[in-house]
C-alpha atoms as a PDB file:
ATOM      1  CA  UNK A   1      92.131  89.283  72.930  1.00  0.00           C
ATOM      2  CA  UNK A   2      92.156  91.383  76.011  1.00  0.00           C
ATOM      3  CA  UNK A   3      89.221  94.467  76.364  1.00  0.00           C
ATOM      4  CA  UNK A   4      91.998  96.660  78.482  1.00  0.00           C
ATOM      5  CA  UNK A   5      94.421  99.074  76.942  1.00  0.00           C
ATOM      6  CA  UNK A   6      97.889  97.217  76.761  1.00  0.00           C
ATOM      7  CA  UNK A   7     101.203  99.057  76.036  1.00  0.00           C
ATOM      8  CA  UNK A   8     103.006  97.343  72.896  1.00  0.00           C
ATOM      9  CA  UNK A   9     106.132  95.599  73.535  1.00  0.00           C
ATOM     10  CA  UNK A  10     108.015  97.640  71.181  1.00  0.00           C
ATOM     11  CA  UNK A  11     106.830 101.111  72.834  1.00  0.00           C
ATOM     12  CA  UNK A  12     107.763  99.735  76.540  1.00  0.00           C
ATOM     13  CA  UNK A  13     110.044 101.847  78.714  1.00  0.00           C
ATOM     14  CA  UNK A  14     111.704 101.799  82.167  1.00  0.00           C
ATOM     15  CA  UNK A  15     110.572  98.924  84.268  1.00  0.00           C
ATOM     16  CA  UNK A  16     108.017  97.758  81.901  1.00  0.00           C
ATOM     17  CA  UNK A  17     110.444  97.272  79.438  1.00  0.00           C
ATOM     18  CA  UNK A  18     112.250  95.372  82.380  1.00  0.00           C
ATOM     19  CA  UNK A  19     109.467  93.041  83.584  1.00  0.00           C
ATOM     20  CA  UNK A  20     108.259  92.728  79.305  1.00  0.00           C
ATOM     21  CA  UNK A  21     112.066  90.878  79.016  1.00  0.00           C
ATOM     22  CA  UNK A  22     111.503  88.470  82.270  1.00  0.00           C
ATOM     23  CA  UNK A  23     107.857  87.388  80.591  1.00  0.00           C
ATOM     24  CA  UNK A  24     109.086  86.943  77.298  1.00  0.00           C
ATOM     25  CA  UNK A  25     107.987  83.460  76.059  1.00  0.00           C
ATOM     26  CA  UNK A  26     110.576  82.047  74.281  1.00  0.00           C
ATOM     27  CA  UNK A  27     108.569  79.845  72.254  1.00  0.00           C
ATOM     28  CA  UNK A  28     107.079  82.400  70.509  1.00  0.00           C
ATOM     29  CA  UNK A  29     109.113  85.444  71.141  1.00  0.00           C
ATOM     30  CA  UNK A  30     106.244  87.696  73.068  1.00  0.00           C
ATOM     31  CA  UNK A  31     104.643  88.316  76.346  1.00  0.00           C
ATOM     32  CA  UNK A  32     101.492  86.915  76.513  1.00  0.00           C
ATOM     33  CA  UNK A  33      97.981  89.079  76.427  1.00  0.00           C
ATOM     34  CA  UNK A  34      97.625  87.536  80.140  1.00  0.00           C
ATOM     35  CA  UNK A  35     100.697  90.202  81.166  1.00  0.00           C
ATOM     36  CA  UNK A  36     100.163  92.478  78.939  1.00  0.00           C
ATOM     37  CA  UNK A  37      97.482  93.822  80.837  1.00  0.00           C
ATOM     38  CA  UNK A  38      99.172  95.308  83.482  1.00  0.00           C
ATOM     39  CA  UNK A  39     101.030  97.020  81.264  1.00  0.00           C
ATOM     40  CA  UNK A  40      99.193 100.613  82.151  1.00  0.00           C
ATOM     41  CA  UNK A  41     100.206  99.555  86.187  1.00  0.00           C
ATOM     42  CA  UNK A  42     103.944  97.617  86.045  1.00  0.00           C
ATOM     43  CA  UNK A  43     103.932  97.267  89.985  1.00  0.00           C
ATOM     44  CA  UNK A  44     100.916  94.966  89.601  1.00  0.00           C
ATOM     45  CA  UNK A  45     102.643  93.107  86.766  1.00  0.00           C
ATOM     46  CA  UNK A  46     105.189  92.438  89.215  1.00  0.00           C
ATOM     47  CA  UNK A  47     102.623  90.802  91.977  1.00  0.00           C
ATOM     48  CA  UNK A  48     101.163  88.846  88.904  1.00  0.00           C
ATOM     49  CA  UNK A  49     104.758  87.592  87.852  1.00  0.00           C
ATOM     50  CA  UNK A  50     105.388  86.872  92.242  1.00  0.00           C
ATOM     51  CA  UNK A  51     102.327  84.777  92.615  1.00  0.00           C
ATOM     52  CA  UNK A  52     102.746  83.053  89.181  1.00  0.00           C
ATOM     53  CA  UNK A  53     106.872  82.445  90.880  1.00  0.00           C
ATOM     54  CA  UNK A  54     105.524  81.205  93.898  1.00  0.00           C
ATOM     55  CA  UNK A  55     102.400  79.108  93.050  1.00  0.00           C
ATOM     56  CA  UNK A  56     104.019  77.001  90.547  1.00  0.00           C
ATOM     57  CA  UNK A  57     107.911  76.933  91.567  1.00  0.00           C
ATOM     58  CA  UNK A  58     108.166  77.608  94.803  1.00  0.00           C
ATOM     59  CA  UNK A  59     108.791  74.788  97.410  1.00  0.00           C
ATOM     60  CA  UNK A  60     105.570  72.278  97.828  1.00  0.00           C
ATOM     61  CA  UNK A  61     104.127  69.123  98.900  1.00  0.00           C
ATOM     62  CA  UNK A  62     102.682  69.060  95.115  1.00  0.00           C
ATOM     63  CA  UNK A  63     104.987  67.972  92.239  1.00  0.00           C
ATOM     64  CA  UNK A  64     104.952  70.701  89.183  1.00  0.00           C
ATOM     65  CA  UNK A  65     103.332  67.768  87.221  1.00  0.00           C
ATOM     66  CA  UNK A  66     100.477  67.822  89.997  1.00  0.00           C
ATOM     67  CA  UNK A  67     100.273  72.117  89.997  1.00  0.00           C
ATOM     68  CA  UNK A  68     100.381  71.810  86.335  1.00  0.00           C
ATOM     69  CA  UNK A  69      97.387  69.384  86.140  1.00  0.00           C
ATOM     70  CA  UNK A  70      95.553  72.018  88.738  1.00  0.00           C
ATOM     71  CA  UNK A  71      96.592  74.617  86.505  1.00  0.00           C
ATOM     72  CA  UNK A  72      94.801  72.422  83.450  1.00  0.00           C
ATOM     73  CA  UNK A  73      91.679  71.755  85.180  1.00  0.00           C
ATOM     74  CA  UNK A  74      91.057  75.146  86.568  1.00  0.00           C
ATOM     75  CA  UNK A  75      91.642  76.959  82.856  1.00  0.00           C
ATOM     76  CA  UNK A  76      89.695  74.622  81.424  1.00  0.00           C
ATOM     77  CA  UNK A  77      86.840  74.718  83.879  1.00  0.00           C
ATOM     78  CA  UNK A  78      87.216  78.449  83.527  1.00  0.00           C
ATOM     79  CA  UNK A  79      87.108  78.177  79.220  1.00  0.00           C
ATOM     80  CA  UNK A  80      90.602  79.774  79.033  1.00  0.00           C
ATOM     81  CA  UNK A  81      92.936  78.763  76.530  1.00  0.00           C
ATOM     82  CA  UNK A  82      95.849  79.609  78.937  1.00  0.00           C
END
């Protein structure tokens, strides 16, 4: 569980609300804690969201099995569950 102040889903307006509906995780229905705290700052939720877009879908010499393994042995390395 994240130490920062998040905004709920349920109490999200405006662009939050907005950017809160692209992160949704369909498998279980919620944004993860992971974007939930920029909920206080939205515009950096949107960087967060860009990077995230462009590190793991973009165009690249590495396959998304390969950036997915990175991905593995970085949040492991790191003890995070993500």
């Amino acid at each position: 569980m994240a130490w920062i102040p998040m905004i709920p889903e349920d109490e999200a307006k405006g662009e939050l609300a907005e950017l809160y509906a692209k992160c949704r995780d369909p498998r279980w229905g919620g944004v993860d804690n992971i974007l939930r705290i920029h909920s206080l700052n939205p515009p950096t939720l949107r960087a967060h969201l860009g990077v995230y877009q462009t590190a793991c879908h973009a165009a690249s010499p590495l396959t998304r099995a390969q950036r997915e393994m990175i991905a593995i042995a970085v949040s492991a390395t790191n003890e995070c569950h993500y």
